[in-house]
PDB file of N, CA and C in Angstrom:
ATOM      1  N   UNK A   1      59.743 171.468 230.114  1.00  0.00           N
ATOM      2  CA  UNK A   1      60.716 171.390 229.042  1.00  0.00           C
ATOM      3  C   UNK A   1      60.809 172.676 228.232  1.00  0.00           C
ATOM      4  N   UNK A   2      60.047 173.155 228.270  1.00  0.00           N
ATOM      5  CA  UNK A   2      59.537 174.761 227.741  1.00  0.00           C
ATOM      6  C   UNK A   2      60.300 175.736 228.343  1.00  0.00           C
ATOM      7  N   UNK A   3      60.403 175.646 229.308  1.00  0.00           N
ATOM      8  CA  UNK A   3      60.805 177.414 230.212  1.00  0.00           C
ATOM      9  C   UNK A   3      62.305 177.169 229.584  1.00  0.00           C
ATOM     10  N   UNK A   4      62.562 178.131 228.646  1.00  0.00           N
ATOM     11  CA  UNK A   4      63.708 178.276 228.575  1.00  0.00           C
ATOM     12  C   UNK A   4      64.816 179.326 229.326  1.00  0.00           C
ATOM     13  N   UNK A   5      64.696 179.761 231.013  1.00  0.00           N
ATOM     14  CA  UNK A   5      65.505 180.117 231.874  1.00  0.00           C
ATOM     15  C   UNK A   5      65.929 178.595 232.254  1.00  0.00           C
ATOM     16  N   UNK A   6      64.843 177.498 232.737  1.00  0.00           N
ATOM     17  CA  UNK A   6      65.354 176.811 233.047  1.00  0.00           C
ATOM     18  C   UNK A   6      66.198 175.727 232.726  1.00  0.00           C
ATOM     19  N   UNK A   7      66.262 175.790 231.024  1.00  0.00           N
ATOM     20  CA  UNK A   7      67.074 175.253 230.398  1.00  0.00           C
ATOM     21  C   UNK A   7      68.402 175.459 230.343  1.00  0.00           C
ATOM     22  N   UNK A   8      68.124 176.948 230.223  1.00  0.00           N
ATOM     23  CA  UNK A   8      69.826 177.723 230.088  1.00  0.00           C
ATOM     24  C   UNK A   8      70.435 177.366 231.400  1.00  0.00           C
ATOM     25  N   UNK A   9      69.249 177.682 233.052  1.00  0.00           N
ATOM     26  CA  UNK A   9      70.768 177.658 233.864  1.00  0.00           C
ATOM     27  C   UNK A   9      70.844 175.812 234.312  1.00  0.00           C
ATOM     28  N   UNK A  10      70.580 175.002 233.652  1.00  0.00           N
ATOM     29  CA  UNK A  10      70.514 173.345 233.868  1.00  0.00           C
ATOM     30  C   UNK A  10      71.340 173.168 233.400  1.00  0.00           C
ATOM     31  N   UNK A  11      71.390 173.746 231.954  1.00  0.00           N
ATOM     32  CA  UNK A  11      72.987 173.517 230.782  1.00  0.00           C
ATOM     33  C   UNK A  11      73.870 173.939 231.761  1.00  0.00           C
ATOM     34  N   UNK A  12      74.139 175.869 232.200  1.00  0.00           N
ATOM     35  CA  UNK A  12      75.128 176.136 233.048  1.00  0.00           C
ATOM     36  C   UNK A  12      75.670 175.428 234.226  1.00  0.00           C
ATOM     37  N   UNK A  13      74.946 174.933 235.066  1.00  0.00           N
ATOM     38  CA  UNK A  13      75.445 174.085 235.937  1.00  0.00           C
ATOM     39  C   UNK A  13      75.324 172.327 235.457  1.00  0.00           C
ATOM     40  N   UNK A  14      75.212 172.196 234.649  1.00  0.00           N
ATOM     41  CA  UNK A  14      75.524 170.864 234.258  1.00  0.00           C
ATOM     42  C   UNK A  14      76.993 171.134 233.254  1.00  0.00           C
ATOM     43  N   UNK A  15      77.336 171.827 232.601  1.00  0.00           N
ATOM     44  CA  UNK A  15      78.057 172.029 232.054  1.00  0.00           C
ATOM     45  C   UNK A  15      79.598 172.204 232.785  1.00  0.00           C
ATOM     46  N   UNK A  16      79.175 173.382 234.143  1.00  0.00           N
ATOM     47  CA  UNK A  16      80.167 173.965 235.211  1.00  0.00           C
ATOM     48  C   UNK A  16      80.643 172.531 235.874  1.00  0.00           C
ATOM     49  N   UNK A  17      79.418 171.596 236.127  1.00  0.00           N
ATOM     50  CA  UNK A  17      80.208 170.461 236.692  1.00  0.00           C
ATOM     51  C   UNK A  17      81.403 169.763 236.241  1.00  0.00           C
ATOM     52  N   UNK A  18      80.724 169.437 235.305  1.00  0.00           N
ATOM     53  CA  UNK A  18      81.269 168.512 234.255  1.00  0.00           C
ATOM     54  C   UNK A  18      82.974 169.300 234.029  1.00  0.00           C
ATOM     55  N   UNK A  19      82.960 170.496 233.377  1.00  0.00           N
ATOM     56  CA  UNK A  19      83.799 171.067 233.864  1.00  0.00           C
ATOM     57  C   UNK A  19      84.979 170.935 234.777  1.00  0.00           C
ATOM     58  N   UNK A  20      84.477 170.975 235.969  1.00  0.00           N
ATOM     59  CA  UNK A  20      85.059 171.140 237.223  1.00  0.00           C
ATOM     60  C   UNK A  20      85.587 169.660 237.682  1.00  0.00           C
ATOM     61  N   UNK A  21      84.500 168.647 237.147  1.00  0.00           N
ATOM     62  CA  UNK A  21      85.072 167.049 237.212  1.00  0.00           C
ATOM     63  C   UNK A  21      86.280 166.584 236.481  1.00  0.00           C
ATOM     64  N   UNK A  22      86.551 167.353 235.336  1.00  0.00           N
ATOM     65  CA  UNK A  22      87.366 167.049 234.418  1.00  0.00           C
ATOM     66  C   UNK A  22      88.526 167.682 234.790  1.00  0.00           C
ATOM     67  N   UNK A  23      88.416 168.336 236.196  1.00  0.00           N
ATOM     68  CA  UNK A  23      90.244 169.188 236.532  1.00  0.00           C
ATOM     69  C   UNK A  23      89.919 170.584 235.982  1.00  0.00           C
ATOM     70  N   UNK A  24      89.125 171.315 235.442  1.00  0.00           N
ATOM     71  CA  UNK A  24      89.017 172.732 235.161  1.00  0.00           C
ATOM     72  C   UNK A  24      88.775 173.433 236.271  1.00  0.00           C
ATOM     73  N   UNK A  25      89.889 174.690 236.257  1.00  0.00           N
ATOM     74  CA  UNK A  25      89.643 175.406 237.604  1.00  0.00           C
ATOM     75  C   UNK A  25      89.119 176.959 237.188  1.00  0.00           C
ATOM     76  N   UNK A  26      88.251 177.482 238.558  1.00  0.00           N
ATOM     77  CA  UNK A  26      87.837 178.880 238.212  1.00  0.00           C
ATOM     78  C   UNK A  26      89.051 179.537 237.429  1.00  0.00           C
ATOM     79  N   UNK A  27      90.385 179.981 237.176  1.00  0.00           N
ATOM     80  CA  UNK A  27      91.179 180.586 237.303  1.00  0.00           C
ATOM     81  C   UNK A  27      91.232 180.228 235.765  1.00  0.00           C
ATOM     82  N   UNK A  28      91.257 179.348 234.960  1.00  0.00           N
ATOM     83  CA  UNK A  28      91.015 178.998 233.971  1.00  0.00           C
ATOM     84  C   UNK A  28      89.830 179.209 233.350  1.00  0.00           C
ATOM     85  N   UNK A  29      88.688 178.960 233.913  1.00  0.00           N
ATOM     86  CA  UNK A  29      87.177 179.383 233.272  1.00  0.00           C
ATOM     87  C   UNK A  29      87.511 181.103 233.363  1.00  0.00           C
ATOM     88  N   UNK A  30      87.637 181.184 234.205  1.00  0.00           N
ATOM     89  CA  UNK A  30      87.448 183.268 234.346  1.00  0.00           C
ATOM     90  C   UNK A  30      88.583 183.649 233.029  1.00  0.00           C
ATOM     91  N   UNK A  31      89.383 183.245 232.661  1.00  0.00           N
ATOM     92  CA  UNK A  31      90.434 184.063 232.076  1.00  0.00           C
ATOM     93  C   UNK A  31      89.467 183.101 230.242  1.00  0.00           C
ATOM     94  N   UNK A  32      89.422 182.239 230.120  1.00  0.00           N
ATOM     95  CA  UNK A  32      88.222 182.282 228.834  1.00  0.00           C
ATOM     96  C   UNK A  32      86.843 182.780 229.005  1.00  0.00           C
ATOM     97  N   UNK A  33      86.216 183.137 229.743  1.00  0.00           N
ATOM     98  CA  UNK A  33      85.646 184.040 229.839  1.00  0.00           C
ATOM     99  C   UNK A  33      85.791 185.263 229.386  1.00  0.00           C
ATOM    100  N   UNK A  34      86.534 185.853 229.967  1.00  0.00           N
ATOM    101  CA  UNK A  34      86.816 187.040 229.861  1.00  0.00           C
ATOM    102  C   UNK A  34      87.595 187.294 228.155  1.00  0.00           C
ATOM    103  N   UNK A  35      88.118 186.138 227.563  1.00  0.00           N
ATOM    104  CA  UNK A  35      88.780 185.895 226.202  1.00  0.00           C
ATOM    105  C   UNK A  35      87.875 186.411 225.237  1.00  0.00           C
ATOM    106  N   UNK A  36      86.848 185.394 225.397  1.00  0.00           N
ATOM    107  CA  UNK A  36      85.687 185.751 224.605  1.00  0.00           C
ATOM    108  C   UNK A  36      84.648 186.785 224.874  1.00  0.00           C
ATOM    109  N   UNK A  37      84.402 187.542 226.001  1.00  0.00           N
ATOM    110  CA  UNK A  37      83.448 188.322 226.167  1.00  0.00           C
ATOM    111  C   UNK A  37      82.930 189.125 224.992  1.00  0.00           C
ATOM    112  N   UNK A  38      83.851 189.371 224.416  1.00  0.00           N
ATOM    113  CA  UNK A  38      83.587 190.265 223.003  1.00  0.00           C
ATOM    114  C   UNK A  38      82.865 189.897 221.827  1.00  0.00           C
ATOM    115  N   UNK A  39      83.329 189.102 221.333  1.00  0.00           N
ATOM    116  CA  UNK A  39      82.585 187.800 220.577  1.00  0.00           C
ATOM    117  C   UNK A  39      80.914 188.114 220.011  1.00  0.00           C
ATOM    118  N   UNK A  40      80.770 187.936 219.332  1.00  0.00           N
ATOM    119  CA  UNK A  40      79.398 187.759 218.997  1.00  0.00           C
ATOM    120  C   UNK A  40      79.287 186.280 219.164  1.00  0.00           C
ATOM    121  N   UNK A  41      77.954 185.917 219.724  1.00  0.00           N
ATOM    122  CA  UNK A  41      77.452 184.460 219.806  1.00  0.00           C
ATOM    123  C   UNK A  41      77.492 183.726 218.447  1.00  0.00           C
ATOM    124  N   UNK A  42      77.886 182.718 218.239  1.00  0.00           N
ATOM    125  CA  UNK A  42      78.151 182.108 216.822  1.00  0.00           C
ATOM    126  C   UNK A  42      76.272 181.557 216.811  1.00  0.00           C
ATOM    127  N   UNK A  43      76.135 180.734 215.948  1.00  0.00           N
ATOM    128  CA  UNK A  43      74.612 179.967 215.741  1.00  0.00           C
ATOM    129  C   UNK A  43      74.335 178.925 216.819  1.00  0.00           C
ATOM    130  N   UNK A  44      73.590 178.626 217.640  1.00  0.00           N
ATOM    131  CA  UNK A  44      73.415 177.487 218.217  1.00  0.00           C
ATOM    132  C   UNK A  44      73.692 176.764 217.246  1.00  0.00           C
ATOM    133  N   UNK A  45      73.224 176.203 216.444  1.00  0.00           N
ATOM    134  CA  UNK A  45      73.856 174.544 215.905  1.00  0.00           C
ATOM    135  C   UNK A  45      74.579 174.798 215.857  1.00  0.00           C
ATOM    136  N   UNK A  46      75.342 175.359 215.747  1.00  0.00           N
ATOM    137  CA  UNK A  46      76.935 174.970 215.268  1.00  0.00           C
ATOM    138  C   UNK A  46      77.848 174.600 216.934  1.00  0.00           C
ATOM    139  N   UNK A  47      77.395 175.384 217.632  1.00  0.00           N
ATOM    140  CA  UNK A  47      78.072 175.210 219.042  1.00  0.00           C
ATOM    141  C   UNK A  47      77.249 174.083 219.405  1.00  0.00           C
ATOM    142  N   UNK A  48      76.421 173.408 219.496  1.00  0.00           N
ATOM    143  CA  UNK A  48      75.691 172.254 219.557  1.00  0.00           C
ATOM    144  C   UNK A  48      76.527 170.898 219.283  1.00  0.00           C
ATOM    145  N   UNK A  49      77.236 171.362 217.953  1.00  0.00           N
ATOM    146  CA  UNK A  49      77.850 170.099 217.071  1.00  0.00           C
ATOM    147  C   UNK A  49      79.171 170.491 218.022  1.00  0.00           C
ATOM    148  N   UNK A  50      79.790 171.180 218.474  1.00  0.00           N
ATOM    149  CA  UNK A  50      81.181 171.257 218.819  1.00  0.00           C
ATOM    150  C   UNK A  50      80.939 171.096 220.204  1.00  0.00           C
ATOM    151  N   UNK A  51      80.021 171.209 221.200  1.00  0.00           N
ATOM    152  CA  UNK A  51      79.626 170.714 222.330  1.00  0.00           C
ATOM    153  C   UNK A  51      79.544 169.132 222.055  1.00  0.00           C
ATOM    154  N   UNK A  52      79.019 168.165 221.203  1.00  0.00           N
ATOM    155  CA  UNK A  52      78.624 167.052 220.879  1.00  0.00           C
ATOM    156  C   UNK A  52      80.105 166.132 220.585  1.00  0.00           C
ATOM    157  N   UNK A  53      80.985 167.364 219.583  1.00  0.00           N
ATOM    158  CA  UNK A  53      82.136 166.589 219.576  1.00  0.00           C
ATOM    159  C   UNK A  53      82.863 166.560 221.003  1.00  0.00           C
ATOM    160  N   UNK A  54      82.908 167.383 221.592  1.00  0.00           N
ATOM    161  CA  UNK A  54      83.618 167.362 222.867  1.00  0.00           C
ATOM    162  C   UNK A  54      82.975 166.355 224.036  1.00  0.00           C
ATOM    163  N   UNK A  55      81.933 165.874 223.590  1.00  0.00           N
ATOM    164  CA  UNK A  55      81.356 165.209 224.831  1.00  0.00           C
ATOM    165  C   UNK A  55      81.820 163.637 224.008  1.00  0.00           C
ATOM    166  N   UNK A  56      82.176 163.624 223.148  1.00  0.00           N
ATOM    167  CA  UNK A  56      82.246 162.092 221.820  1.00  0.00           C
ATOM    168  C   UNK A  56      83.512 161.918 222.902  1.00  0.00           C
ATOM    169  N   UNK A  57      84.783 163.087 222.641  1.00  0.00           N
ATOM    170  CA  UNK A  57      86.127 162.605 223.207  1.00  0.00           C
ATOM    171  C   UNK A  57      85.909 162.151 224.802  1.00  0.00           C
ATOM    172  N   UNK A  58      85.349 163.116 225.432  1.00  0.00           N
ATOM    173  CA  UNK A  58      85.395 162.784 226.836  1.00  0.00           C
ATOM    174  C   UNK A  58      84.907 161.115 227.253  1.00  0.00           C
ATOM    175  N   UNK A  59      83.885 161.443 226.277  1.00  0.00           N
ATOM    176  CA  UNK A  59      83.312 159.356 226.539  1.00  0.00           C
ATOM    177  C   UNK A  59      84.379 158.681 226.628  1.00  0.00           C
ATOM    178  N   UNK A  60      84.967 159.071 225.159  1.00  0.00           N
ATOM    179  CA  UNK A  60      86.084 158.079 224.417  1.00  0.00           C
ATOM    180  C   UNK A  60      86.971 157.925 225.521  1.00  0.00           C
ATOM    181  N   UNK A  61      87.951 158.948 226.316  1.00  0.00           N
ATOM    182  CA  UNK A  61      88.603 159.192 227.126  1.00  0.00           C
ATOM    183  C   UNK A  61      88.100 158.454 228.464  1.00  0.00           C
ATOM    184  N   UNK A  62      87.104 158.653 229.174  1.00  0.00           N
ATOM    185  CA  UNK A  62      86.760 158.038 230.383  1.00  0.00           C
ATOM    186  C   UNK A  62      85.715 156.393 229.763  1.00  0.00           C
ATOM    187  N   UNK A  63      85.639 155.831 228.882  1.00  0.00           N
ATOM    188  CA  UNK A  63      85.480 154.471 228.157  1.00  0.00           C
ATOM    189  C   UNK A  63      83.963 154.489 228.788  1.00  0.00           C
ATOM    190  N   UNK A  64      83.094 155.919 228.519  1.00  0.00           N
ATOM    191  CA  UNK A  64      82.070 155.446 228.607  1.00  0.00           C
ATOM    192  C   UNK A  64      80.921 155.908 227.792  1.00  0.00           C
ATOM    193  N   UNK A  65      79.409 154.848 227.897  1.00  0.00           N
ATOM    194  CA  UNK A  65      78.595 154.818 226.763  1.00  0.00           C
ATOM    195  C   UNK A  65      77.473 155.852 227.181  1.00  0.00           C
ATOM    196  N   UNK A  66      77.227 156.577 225.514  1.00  0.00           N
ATOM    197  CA  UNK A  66      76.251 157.450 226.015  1.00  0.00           C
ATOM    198  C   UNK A  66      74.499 156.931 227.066  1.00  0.00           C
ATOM    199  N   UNK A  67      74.010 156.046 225.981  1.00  0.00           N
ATOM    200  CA  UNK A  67      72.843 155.221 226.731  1.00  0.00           C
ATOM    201  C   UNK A  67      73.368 155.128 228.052  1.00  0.00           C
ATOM    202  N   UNK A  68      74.215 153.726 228.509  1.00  0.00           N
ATOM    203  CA  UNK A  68      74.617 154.078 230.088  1.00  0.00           C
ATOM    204  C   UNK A  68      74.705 155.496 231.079  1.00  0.00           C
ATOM    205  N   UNK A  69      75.270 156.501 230.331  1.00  0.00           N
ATOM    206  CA  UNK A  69      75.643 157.610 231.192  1.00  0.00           C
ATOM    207  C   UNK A  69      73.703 158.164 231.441  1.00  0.00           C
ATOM    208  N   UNK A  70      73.051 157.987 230.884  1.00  0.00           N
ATOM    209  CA  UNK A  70      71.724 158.386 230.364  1.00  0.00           C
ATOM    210  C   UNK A  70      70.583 157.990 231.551  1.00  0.00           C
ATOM    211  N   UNK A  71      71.046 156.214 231.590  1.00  0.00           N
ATOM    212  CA  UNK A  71      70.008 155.218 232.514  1.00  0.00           C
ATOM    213  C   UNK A  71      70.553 155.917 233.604  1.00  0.00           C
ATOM    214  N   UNK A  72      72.007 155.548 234.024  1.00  0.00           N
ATOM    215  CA  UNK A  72      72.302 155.935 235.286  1.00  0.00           C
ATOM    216  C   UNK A  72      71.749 157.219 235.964  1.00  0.00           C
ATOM    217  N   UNK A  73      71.814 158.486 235.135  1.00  0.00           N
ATOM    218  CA  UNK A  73      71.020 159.539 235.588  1.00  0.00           C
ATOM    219  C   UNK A  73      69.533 159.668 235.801  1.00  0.00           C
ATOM    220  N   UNK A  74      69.070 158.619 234.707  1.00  0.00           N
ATOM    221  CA  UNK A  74      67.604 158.510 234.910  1.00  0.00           C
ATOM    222  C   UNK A  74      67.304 157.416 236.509  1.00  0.00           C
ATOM    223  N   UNK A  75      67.886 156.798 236.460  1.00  0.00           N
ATOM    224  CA  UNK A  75      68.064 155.965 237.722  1.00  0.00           C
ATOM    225  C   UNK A  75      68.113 156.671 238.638  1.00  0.00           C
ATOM    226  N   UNK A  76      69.189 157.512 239.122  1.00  0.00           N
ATOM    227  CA  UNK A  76      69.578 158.654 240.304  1.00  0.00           C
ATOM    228  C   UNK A  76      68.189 159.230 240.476  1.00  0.00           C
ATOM    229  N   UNK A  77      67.653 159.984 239.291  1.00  0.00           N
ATOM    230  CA  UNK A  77      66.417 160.959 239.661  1.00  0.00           C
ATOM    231  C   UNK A  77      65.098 160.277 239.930  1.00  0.00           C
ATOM    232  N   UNK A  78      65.063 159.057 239.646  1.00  0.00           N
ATOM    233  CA  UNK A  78      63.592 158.289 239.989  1.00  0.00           C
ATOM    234  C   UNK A  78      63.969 157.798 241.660  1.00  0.00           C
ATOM    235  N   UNK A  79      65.344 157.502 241.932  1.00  0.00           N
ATOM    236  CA  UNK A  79      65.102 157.467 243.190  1.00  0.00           C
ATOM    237  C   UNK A  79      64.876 158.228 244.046  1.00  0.00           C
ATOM    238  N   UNK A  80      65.368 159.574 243.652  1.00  0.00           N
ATOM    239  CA  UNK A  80      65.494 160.540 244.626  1.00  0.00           C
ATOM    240  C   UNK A  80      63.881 161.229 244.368  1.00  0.00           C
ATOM    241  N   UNK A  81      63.296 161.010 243.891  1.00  0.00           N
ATOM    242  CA  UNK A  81      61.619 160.873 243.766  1.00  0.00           C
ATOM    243  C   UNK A  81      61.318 160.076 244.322  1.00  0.00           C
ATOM    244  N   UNK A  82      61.461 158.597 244.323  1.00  0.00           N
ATOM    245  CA  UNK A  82      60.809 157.684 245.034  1.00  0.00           C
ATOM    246  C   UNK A  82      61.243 158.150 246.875  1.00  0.00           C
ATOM    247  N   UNK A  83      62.367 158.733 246.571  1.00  0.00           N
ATOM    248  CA  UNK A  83      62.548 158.754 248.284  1.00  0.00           C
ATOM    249  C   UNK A  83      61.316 160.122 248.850  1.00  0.00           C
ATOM    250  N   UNK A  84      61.578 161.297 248.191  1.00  0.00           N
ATOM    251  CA  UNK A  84      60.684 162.253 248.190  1.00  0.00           C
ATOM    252  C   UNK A  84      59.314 162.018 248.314  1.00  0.00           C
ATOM    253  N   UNK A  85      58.923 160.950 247.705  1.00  0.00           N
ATOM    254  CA  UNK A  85      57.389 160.702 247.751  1.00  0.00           C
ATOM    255  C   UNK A  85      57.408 159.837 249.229  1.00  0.00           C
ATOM    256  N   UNK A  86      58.357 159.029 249.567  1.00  0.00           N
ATOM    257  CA  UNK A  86      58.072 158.347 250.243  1.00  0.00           C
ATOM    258  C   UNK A  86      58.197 158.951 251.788  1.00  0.00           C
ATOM    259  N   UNK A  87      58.293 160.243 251.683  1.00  0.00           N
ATOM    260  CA  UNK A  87      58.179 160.829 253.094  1.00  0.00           C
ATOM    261  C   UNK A  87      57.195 162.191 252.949  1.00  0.00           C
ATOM    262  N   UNK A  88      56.550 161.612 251.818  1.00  0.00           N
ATOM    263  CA  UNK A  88      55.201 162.477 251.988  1.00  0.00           C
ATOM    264  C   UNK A  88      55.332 163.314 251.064  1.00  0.00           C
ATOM    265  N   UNK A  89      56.160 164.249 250.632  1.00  0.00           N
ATOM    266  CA  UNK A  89      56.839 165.592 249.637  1.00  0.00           C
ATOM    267  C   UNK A  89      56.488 165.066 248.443  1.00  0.00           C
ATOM    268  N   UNK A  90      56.319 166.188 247.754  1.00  0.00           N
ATOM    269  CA  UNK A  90      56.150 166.525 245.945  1.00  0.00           C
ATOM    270  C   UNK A  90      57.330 166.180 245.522  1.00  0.00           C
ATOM    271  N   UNK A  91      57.441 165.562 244.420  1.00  0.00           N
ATOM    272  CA  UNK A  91      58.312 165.166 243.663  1.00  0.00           C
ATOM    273  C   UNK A  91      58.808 166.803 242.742  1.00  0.00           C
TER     274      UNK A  91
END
């Protein structure tokens, strides 16, 4: 939970998905990208709270609950451990 490389690129590709699920295309990410490159980084909290609101609408929008979205992922990764263990491999 510590290594914070591995935090940052978990956010990035959890983020890129999510993204990409919602209809966002490279051609669109590259050109805000490139919008903001200049930018100074604002405060984490504050992009925290505006990440938080944006994930409130998307629920709202696809009618679903945070807890649920939560189990289900915790669900996915205990199986795919239980399968891992069960052919011998490190979790």
């Amino acid at each position: 939970m510590s290594d914070l490389a591995e935090r940052q690129r978990n956010l990035l590709f959890a983020t890129l998905e999510l993204y990409r699920a919602l209809g966002g295309s490279f051609e669109q990410l590259e050109a805000s990208i490139m919008e903001d490159a200049t930018g100074a980084p604002r405060r984490v909290d504050v992009i925290i709270g505006d990440l938080m609101h944006e994930l409130a609408a998307i629920r709202h929008i696809h009618d679903m609950d945070l807890m649920q979205a939560a189990h289900n992922t915790l669900d996915i990764r205990l199986r795919e451990i239980r399968a891992v263990l069960a052919t011998g491999g490190a979790p």
